[in-house]
C-alpha atoms as a PDB file:
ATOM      1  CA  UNK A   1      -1.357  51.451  17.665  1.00  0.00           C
ATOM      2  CA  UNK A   2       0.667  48.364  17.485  1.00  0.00           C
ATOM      3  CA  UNK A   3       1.174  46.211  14.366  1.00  0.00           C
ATOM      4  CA  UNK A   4      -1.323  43.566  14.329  1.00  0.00           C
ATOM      5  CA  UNK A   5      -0.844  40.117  15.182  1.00  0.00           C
ATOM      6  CA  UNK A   6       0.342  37.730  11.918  1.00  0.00           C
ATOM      7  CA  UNK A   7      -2.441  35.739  10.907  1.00  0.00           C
ATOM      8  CA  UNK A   8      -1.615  31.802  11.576  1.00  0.00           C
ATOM      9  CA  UNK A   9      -1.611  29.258   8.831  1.00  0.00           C
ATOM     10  CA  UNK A  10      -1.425  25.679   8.895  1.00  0.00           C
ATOM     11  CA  UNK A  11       0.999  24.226   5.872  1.00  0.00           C
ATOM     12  CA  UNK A  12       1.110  21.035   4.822  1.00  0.00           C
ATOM     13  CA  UNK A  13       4.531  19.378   5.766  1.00  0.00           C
ATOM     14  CA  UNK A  14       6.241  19.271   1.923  1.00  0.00           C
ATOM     15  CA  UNK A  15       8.693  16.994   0.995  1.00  0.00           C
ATOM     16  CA  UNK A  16      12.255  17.476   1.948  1.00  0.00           C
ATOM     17  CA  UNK A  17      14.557  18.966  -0.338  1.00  0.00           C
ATOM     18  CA  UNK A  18      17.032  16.740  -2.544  1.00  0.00           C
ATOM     19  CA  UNK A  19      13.884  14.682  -3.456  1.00  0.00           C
ATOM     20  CA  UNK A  20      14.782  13.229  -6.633  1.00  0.00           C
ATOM     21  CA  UNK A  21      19.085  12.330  -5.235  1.00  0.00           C
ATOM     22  CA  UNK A  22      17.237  10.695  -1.777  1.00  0.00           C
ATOM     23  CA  UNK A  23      14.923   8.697  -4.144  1.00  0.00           C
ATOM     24  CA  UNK A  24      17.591   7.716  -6.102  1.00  0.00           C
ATOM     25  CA  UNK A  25      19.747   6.934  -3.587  1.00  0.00           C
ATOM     26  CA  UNK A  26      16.986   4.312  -2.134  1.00  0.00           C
ATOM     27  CA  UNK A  27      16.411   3.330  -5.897  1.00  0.00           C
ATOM     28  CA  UNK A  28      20.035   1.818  -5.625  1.00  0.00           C
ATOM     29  CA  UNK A  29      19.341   0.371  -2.369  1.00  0.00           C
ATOM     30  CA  UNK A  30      16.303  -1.291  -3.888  1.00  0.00           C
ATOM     31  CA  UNK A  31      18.729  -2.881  -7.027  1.00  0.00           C
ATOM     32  CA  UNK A  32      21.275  -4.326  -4.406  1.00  0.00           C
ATOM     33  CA  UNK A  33      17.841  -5.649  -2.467  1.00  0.00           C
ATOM     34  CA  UNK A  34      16.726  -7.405  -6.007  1.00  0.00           C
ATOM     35  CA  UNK A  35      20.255  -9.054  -6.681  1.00  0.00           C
ATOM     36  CA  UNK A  36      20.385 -10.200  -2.999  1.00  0.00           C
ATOM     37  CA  UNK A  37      17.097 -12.273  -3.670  1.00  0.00           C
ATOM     38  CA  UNK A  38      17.962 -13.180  -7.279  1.00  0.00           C
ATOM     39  CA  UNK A  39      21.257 -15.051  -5.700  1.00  0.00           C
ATOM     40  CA  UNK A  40      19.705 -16.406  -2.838  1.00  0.00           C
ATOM     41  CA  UNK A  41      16.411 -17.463  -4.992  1.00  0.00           C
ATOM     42  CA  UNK A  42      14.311 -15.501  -2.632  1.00  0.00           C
ATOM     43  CA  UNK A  43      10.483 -14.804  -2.813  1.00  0.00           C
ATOM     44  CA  UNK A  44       9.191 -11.395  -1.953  1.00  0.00           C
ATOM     45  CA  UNK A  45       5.856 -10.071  -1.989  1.00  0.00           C
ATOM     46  CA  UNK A  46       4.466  -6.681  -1.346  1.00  0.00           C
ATOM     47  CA  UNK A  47       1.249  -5.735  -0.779  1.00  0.00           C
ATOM     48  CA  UNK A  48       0.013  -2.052  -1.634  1.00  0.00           C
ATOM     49  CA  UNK A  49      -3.596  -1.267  -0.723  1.00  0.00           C
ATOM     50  CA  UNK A  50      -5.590   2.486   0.271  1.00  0.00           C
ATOM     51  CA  UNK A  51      -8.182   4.276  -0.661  1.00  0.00           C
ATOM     52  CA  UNK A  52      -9.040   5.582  -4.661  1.00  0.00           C
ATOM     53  CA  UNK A  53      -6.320   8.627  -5.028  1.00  0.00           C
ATOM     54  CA  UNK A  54      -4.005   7.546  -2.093  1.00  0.00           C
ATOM     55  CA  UNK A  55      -1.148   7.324  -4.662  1.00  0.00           C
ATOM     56  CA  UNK A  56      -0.453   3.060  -5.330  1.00  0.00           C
ATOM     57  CA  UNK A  57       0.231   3.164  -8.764  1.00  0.00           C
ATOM     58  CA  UNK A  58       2.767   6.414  -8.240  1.00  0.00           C
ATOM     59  CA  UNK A  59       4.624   4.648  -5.166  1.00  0.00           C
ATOM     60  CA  UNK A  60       4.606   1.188  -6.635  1.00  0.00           C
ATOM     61  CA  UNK A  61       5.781   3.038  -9.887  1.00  0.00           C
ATOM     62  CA  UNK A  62       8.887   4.551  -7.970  1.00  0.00           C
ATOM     63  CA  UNK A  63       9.865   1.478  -6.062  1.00  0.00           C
ATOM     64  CA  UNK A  64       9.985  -0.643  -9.957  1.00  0.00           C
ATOM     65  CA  UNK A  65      11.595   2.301 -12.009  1.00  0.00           C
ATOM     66  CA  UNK A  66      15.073   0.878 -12.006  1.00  0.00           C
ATOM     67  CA  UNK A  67      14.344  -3.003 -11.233  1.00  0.00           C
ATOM     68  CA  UNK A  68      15.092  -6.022 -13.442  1.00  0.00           C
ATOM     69  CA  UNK A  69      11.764  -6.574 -15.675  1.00  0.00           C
ATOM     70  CA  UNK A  70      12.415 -10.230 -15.844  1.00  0.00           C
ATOM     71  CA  UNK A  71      12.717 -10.890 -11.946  1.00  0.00           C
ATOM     72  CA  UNK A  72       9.626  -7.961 -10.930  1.00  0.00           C
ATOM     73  CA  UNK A  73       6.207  -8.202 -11.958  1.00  0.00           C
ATOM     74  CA  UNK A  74       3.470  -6.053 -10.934  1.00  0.00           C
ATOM     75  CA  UNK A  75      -0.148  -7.636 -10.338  1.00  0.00           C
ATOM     76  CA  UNK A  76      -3.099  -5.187 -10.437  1.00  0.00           C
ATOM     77  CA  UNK A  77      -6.236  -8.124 -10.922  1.00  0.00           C
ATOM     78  CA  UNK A  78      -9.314  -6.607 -12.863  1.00  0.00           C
ATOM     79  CA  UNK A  79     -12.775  -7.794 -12.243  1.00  0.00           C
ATOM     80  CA  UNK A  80     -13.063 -12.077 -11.464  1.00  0.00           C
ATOM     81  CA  UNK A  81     -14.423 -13.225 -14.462  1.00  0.00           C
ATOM     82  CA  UNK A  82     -17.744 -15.675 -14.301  1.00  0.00           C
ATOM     83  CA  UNK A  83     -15.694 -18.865 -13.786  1.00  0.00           C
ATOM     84  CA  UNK A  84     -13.232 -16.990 -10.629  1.00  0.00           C
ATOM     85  CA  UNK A  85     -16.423 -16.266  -9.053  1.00  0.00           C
ATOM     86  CA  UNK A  86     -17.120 -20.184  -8.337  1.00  0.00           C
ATOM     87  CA  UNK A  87     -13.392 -20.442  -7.484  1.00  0.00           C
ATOM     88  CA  UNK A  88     -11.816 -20.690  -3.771  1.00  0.00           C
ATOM     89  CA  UNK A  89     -11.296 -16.794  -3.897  1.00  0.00           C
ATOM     90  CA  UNK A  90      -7.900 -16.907  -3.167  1.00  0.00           C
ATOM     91  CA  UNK A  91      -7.744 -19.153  -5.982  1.00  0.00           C
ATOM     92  CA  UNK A  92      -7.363 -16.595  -9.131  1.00  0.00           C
ATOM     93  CA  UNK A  93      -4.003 -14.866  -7.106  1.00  0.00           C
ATOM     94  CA  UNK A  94      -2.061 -18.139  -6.094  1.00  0.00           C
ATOM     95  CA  UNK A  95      -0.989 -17.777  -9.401  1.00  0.00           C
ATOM     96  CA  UNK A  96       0.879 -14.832  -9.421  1.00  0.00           C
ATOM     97  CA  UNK A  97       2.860 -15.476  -6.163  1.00  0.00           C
ATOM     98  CA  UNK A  98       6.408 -14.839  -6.617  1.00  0.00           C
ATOM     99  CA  UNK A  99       8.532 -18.036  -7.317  1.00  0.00           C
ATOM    100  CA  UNK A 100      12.284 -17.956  -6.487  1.00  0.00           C
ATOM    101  CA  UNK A 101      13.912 -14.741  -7.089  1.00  0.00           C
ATOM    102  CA  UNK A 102      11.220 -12.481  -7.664  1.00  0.00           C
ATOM    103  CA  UNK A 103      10.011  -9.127  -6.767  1.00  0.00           C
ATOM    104  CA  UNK A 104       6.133  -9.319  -6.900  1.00  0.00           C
ATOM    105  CA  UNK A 105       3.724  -6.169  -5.815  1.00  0.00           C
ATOM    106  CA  UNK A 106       0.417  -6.720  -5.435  1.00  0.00           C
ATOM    107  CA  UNK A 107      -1.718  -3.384  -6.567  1.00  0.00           C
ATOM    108  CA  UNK A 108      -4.675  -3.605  -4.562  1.00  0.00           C
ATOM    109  CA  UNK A 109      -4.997  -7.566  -3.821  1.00  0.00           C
ATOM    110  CA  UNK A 110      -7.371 -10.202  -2.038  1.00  0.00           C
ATOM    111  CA  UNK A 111      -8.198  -7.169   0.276  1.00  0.00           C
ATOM    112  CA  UNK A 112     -10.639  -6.144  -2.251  1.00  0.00           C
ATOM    113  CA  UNK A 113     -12.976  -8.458  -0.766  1.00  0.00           C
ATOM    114  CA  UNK A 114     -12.491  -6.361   2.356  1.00  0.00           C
ATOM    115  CA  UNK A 115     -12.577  -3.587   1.160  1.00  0.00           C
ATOM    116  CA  UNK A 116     -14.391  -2.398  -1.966  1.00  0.00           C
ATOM    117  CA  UNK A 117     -16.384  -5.560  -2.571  1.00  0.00           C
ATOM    118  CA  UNK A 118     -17.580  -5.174   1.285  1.00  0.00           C
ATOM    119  CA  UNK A 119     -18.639  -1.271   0.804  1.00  0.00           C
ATOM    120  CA  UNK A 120     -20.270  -1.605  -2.476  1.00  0.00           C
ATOM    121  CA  UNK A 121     -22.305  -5.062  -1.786  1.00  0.00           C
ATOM    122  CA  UNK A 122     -20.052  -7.150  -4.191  1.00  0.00           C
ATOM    123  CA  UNK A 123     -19.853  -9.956  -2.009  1.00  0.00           C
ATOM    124  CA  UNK A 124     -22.280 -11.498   0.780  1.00  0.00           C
ATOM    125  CA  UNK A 125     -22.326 -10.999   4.619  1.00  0.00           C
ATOM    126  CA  UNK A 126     -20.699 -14.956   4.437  1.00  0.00           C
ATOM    127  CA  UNK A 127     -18.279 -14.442   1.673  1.00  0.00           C
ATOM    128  CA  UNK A 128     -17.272 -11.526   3.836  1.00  0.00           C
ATOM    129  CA  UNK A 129     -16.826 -13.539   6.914  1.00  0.00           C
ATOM    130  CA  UNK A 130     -15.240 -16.321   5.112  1.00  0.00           C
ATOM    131  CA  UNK A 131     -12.793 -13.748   3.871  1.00  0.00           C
ATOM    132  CA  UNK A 132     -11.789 -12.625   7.336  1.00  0.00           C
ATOM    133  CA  UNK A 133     -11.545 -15.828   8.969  1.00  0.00           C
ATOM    134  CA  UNK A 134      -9.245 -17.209   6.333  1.00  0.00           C
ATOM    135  CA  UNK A 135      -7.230 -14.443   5.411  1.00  0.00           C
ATOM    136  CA  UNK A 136      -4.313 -15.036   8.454  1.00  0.00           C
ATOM    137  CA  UNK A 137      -4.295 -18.895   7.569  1.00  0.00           C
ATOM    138  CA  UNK A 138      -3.463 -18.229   3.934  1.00  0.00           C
ATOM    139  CA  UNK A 139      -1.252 -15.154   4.975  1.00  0.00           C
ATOM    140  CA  UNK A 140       0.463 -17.458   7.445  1.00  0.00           C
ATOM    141  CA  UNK A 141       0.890 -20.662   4.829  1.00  0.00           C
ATOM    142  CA  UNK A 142       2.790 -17.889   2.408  1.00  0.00           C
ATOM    143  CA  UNK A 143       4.921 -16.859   4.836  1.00  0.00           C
ATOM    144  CA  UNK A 144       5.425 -20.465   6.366  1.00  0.00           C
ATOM    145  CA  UNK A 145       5.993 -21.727   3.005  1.00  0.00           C
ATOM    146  CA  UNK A 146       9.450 -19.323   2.427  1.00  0.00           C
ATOM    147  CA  UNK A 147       7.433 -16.355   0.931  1.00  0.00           C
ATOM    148  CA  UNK A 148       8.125 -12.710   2.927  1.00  0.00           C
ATOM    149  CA  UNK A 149       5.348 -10.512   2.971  1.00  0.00           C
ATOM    150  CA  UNK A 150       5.287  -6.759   3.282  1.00  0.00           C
ATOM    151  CA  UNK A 151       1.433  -5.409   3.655  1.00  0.00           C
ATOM    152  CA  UNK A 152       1.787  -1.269   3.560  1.00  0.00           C
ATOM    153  CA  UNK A 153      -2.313   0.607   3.607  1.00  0.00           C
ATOM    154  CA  UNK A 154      -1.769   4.190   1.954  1.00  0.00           C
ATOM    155  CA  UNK A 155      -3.880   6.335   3.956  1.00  0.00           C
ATOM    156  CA  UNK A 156      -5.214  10.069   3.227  1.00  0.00           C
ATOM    157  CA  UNK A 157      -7.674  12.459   4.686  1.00  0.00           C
ATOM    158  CA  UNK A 158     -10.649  12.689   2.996  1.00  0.00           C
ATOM    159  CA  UNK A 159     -10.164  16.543   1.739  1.00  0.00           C
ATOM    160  CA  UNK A 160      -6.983  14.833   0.400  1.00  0.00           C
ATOM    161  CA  UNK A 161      -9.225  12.330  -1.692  1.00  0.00           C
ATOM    162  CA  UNK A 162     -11.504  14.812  -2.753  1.00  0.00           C
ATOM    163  CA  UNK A 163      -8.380  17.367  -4.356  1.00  0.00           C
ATOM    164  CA  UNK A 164      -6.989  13.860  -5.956  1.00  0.00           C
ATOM    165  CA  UNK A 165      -9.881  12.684  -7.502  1.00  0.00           C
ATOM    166  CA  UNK A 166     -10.893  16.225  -8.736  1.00  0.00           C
ATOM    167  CA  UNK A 167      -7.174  16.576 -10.348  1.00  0.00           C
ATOM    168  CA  UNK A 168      -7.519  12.988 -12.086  1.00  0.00           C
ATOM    169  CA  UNK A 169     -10.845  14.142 -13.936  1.00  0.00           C
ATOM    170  CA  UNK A 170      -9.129  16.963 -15.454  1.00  0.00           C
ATOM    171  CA  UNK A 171      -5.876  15.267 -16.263  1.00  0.00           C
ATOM    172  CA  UNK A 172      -6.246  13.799 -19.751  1.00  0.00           C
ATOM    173  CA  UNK A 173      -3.181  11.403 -19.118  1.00  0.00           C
ATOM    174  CA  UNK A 174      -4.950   9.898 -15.990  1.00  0.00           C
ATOM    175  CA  UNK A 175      -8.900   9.111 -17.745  1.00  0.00           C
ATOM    176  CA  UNK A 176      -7.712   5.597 -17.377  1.00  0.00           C
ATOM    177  CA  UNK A 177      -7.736   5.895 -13.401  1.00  0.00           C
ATOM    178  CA  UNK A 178     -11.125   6.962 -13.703  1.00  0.00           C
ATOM    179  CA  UNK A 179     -13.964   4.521 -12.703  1.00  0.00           C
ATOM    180  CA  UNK A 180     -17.688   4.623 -11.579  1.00  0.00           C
ATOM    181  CA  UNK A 181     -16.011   3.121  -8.480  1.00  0.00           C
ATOM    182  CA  UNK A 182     -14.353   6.452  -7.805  1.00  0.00           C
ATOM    183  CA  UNK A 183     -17.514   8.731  -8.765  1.00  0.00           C
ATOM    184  CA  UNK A 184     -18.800   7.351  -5.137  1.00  0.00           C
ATOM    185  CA  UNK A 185     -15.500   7.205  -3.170  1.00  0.00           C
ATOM    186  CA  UNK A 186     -16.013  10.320  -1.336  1.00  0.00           C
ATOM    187  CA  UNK A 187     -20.102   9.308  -1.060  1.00  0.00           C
ATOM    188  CA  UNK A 188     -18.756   6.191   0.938  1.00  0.00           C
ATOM    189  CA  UNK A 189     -16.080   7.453   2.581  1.00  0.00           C
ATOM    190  CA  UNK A 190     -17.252   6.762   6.003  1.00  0.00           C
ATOM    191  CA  UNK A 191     -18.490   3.185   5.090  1.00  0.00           C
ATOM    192  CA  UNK A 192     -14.780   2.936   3.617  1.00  0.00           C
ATOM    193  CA  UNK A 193     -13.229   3.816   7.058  1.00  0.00           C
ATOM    194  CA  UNK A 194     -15.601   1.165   8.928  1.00  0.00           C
ATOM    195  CA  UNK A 195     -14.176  -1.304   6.373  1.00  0.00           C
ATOM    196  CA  UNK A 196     -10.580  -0.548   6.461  1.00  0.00           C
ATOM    197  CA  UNK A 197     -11.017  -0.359  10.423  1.00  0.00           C
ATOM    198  CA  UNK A 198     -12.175  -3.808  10.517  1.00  0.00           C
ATOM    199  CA  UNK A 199      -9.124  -4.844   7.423  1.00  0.00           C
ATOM    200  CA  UNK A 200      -6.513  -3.661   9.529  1.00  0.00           C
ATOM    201  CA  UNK A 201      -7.603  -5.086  13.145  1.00  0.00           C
ATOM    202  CA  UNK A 202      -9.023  -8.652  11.737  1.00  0.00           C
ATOM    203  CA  UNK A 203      -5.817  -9.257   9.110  1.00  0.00           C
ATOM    204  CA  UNK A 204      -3.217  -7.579  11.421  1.00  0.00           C
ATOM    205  CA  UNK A 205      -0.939 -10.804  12.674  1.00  0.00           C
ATOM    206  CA  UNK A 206       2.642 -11.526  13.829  1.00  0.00           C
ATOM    207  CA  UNK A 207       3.060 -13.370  10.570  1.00  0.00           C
ATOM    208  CA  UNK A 208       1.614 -11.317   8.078  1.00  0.00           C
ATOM    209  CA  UNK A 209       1.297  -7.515  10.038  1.00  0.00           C
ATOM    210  CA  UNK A 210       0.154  -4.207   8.618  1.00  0.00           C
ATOM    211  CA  UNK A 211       2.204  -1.173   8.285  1.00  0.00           C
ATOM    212  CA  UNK A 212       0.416   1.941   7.384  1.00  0.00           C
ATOM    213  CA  UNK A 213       1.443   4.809   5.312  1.00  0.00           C
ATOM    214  CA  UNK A 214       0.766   8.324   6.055  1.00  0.00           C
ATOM    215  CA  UNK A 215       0.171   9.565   2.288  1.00  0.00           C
ATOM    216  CA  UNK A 216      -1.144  12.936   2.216  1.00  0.00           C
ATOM    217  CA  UNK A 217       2.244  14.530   0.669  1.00  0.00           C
ATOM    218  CA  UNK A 218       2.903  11.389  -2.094  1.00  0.00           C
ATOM    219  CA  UNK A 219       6.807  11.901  -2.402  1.00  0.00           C
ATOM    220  CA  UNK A 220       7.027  11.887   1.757  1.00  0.00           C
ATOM    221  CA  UNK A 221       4.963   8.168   1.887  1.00  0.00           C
ATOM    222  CA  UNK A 222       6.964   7.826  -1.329  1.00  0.00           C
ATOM    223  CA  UNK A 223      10.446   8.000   0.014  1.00  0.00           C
ATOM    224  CA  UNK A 224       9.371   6.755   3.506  1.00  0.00           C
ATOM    225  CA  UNK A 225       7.496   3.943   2.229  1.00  0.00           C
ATOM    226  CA  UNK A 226      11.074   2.366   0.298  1.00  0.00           C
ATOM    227  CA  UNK A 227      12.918   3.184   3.124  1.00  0.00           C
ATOM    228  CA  UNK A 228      10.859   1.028   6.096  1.00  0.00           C
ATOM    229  CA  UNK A 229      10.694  -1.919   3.480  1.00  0.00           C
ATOM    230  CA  UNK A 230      14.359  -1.706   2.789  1.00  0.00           C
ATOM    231  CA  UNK A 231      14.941  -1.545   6.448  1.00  0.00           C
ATOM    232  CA  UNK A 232      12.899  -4.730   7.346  1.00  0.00           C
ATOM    233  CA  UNK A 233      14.928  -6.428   5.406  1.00  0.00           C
ATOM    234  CA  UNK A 234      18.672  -8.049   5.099  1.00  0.00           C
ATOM    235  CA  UNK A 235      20.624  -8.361   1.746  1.00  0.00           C
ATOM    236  CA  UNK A 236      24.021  -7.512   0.562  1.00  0.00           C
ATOM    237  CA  UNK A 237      25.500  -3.833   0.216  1.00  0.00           C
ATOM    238  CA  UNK A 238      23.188  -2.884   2.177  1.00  0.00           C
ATOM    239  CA  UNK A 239      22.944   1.183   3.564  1.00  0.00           C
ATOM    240  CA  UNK A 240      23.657   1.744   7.113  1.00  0.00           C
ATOM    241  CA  UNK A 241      20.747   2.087   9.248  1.00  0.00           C
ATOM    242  CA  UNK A 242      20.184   5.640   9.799  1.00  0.00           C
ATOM    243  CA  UNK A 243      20.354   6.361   6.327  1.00  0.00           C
ATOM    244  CA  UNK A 244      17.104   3.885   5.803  1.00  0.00           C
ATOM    245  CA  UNK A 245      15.518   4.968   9.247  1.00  0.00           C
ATOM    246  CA  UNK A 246      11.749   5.757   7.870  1.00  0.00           C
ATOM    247  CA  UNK A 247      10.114   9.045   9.776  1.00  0.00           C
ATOM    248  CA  UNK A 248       7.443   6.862  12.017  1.00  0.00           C
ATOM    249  CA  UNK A 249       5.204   9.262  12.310  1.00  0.00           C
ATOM    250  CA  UNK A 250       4.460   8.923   8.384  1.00  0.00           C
ATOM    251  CA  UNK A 251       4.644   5.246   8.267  1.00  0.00           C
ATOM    252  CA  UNK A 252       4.239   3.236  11.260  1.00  0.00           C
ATOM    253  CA  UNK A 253       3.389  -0.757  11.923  1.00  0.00           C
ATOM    254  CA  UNK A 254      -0.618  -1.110  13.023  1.00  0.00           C
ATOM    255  CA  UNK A 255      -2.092  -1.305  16.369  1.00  0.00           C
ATOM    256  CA  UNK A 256      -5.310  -0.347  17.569  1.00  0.00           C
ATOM    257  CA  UNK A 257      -5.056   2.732  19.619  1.00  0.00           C
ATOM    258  CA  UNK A 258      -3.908   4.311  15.874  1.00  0.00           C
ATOM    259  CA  UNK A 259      -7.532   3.885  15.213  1.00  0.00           C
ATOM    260  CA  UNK A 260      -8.280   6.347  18.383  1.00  0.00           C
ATOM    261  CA  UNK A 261      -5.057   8.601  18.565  1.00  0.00           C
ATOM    262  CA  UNK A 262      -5.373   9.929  15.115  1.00  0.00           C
ATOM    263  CA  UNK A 263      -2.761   8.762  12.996  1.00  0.00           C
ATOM    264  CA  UNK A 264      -5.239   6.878  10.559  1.00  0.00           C
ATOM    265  CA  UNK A 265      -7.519   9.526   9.201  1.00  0.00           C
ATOM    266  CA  UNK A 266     -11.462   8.795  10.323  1.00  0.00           C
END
């Protein structure tokens, strides 16, 4: 008898070796961005949004490690309070734009209405539409008015979601991450998709476009993440292209057919 066939196994694609040097190599990259827009009294603003578990806080974590504390701030809003609810709703983040020579990241954003507030019935069918309609003016008056804006959607499979959330119950150092929001994630997950489906193809514009992250393995979206950002934009010192090429089949800029082909996760 003949040896029998080897069982075949699927593997998750793992992060490359030399981790830690290539982040730190784009970590340097990312100083010589932040004194590029310090001189030229730049504005930038990055948007980070994805499901509960698709790894913001660890990504946006990476990209501020090493970054000037004065000239970077880091905006994750908590719930409106009575008097934002009567507000414009774009109102309560206008503040927190970046001014001249900052570094601003948005954790999660206005995309909450869109999102979150949408699944769970936070916000009416018209507050909703509002929303949608209005979003690509205001999007475009930021940009028009000299701020750039990078919008990146972390997005994970939902056996992906379920490990995540399952590890950050068990992980005393990560209770904090824990909210009755997430108890239902994986309950909504297909009114979640529907949502982010209709986020990505409403907001999506030449001003203001979306570039999705392929974040199942968090140092690959990690490390690929820095590098399209760093490649979309110009500033002093700055690496030669190859070496800030992202892989584009983990992060990729938003059209349609990615809602067909499979490269967002259904």
């Amino acid at each position: 008898m003949g040896k029998p066939a080897k069982k075949k196994t699927t593997k998750k694609k793992s992060a490359p070796d030399g981790y830690a040097a290539e982040l730190r190599r784009l970590q340097i990259q990312l100083v010589c961005l932040q004194r590029h827009l310090i001189a030229r009294n730049e504005k930038l603003l990055v948007i980070i949004e994805g499901r509960d578990g698709a790894g913001k806080d660890g990504t946006i974590k990476r990209i501020t490690e090493h970054m000037s504390p004065r000239e970077t701030r880091v905006v994750a809003l908590g719930k409106p309070s009575d008097r934002e609810q009567t507000e414009w709703y774009f109102q309560r983040h206008v503040a927190h734009l970046p001014a001249g020579g900052e570094f601003v990241l948005f954790n999660r954003s206005w995309y909450n209405r869109a999102g979150v507030e949408r699944v769970m019935g936070f916000c009416t069918e018209a507050e909703y539409e509002s929303f949608m309609t209005n979003v690509p003016l205001f999007e475009d008056l930021l940009v028009r008015s000299g701020i750039r804006l990078l919008k990146y959607y972390l997005d994970i499979d939902r056996d992906e979601q379920k490990k995540r959330l399952a590890l950050r119950e068990r992980d005393p150092l990560k209770q904090w991450k824990i909210s009755p929001i997430d108890k239902v994630a994986l309950k909504h997950w297909k009114a979640y998709s529907q949502a982010r489906d209709a986020m990505l193809s409403r907001s999506h514009s030449a001003a203001a476009p979306w570039i999705v992250v392929r974040a199942d393995n968090k140092k690959l979206a990690r490390l690929n993440l820095i590098r399209d950002l760093l490649s979309r934009l110009e500033y002093d010192d700055k690496a030669r292209p190859r070496l800030l090429a992202p892989d584009r089949h983990i992060v990729f800029s938003f059209d349609a057919e990615a809602l067909r082909d499979g490269r967002v996760a259904p």
